[in-house]
C-alpha atoms as a PDB file:
ATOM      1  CA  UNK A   1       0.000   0.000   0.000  1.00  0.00           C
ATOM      2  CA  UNK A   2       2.901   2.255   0.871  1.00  0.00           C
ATOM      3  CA  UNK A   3       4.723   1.815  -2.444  1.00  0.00           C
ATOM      4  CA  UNK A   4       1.203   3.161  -4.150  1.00  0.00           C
ATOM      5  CA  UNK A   5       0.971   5.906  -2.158  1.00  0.00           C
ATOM      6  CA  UNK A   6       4.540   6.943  -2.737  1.00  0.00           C
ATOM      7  CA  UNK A   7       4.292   6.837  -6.261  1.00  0.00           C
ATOM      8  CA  UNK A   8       1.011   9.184  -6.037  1.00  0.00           C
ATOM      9  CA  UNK A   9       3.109  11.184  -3.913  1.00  0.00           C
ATOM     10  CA  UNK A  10       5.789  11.796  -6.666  1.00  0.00           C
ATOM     11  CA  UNK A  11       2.535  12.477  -9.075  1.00  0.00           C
ATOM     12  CA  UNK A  12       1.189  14.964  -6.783  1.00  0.00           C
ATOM     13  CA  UNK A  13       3.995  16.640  -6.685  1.00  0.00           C
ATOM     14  CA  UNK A  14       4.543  17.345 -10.548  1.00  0.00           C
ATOM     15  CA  UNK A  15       1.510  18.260 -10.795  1.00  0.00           C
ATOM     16  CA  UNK A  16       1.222  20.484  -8.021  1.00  0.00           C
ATOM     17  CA  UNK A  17       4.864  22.065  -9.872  1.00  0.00           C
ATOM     18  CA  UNK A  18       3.246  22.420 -12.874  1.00  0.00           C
ATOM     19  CA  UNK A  19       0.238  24.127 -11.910  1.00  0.00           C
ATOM     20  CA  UNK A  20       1.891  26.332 -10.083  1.00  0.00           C
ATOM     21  CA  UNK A  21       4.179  27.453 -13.068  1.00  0.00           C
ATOM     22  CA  UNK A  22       1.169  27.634 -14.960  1.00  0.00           C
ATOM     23  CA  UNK A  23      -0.521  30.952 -12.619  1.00  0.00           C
ATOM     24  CA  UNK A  24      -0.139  34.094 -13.940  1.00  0.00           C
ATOM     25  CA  UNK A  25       2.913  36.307 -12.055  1.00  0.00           C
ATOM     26  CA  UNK A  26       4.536  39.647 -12.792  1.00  0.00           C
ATOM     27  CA  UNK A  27       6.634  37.977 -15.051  1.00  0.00           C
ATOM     28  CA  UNK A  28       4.360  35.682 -16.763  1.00  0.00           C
ATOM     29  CA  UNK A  29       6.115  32.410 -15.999  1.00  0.00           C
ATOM     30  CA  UNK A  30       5.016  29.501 -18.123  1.00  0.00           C
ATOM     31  CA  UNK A  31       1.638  31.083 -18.250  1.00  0.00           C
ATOM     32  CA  UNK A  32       2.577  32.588 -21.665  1.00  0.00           C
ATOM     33  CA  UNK A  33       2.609  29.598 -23.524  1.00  0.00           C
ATOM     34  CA  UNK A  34      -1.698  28.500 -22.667  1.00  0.00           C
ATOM     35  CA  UNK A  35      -2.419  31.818 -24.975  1.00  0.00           C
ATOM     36  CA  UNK A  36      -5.828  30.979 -25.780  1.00  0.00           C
ATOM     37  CA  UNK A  37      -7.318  30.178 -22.468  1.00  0.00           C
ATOM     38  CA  UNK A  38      -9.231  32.530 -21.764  1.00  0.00           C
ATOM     39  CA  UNK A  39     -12.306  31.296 -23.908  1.00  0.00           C
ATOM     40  CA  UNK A  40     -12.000  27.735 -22.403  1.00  0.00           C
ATOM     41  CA  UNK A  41     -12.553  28.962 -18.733  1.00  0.00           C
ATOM     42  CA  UNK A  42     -14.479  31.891 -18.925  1.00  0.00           C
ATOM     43  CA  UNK A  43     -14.337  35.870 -18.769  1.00  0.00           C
ATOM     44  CA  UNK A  44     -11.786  35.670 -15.827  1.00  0.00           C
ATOM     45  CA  UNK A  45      -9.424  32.894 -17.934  1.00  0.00           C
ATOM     46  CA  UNK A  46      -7.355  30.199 -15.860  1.00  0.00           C
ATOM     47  CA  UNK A  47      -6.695  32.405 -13.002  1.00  0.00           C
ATOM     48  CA  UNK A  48      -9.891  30.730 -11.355  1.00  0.00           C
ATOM     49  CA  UNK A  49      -9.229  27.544 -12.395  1.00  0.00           C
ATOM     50  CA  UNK A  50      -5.945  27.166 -11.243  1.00  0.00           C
ATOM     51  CA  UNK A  51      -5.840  28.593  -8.064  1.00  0.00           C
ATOM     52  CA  UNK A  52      -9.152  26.111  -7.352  1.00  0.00           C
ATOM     53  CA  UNK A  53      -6.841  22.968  -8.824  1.00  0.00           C
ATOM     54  CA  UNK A  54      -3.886  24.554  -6.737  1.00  0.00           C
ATOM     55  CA  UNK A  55      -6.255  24.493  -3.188  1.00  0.00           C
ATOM     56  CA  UNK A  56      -7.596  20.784  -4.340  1.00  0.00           C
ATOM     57  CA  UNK A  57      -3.724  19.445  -5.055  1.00  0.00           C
ATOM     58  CA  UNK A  58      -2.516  20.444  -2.027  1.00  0.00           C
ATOM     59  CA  UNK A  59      -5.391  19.310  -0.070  1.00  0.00           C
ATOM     60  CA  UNK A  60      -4.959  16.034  -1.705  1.00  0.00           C
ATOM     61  CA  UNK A  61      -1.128  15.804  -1.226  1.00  0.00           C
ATOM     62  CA  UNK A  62      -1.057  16.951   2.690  1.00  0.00           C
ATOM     63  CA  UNK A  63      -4.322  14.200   2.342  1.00  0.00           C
ATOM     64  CA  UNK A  64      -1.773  11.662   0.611  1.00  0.00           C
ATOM     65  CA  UNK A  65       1.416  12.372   3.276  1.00  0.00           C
ATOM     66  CA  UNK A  66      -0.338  11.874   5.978  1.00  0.00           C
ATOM     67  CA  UNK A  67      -1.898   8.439   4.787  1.00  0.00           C
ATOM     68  CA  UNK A  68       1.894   7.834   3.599  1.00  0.00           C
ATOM     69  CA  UNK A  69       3.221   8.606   7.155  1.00  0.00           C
ATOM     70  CA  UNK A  70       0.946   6.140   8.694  1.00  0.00           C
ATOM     71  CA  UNK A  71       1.618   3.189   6.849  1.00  0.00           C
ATOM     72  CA  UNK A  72       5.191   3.486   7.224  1.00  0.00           C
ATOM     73  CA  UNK A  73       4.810   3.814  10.874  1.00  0.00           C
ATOM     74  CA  UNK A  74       2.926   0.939  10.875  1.00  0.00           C
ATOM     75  CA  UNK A  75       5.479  -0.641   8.963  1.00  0.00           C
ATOM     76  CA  UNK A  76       8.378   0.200  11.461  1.00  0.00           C
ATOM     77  CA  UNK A  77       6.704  -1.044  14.222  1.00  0.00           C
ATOM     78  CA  UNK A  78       7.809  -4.650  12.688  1.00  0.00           C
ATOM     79  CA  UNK A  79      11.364  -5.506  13.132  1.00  0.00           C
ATOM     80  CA  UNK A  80      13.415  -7.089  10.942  1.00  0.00           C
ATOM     81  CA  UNK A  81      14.150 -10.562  13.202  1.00  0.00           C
ATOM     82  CA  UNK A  82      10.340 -10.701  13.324  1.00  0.00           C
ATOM     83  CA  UNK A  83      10.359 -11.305   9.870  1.00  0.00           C
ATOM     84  CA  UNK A  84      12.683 -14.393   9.977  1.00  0.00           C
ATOM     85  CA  UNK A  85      11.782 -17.743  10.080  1.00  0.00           C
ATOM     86  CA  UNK A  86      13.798 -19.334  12.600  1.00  0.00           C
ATOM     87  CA  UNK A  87      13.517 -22.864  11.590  1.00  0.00           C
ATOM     88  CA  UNK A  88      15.025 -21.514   7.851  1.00  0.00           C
ATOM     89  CA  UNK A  89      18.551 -20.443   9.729  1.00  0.00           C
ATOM     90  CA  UNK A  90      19.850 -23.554  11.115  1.00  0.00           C
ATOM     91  CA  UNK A  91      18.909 -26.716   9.026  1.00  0.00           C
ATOM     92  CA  UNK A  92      18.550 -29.927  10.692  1.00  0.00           C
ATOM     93  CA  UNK A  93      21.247 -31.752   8.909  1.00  0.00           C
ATOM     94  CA  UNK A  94      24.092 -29.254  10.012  1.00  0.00           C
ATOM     95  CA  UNK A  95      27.138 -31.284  11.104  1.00  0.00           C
ATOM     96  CA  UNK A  96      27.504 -30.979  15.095  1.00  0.00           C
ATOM     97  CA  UNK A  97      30.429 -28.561  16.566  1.00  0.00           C
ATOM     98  CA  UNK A  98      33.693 -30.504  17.911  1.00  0.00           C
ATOM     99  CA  UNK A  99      33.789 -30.566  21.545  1.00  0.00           C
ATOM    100  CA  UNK A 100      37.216 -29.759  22.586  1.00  0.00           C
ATOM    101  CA  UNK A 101      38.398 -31.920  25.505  1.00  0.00           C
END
């Protein structure tokens, strides 16, 4: 479950980048190359609409790290010698150790 939500994390993030670099600033940033946008999303153009998708991909990423940080918690609480199978270390058929008289 944790590798899923660390991959949406990584997605999140680009887009989050992206839309970002996509607002309108003093100096335009990457803005200047959606030219025509203003018909697709109204009077106002993008401005709206990405600052709404901004809000919503954060929400969803702080949503998304938090889920993240549980499941690996719950994950650490596991150690690793847990996870071995005892029996698997030492097989039966090991030759016994010389006593030393």
């Amino acid at each position: 479950m944790s590798g899923i939500l660390l991959i949406t994390q990584f997605v999140f993030a680009a887009l989050i980048a992206v839309v970002v670099l996509l607002q309108k600033s003093s100096s335009i940033g990457l803005g200047a190359y959606s030219g025509s946008n203003e018909s697709l999303f109204g009077a106002k153009g993008p401005a709206g609409f990405l600052a709404k998708a901004t809000f919503v991909l954060g929400f969803v990423f702080v949503i998304n790290t938090i889920a993240l940080g549980y499941f690996y918690s719950q994950e650490s609480t596991r150690s690793v010698i847990d996870k071995v199978d005892t029996k698997t270390l030492v097989p039966s058929s090991a030759p016994a150790a010389p006593l030393d008289n």
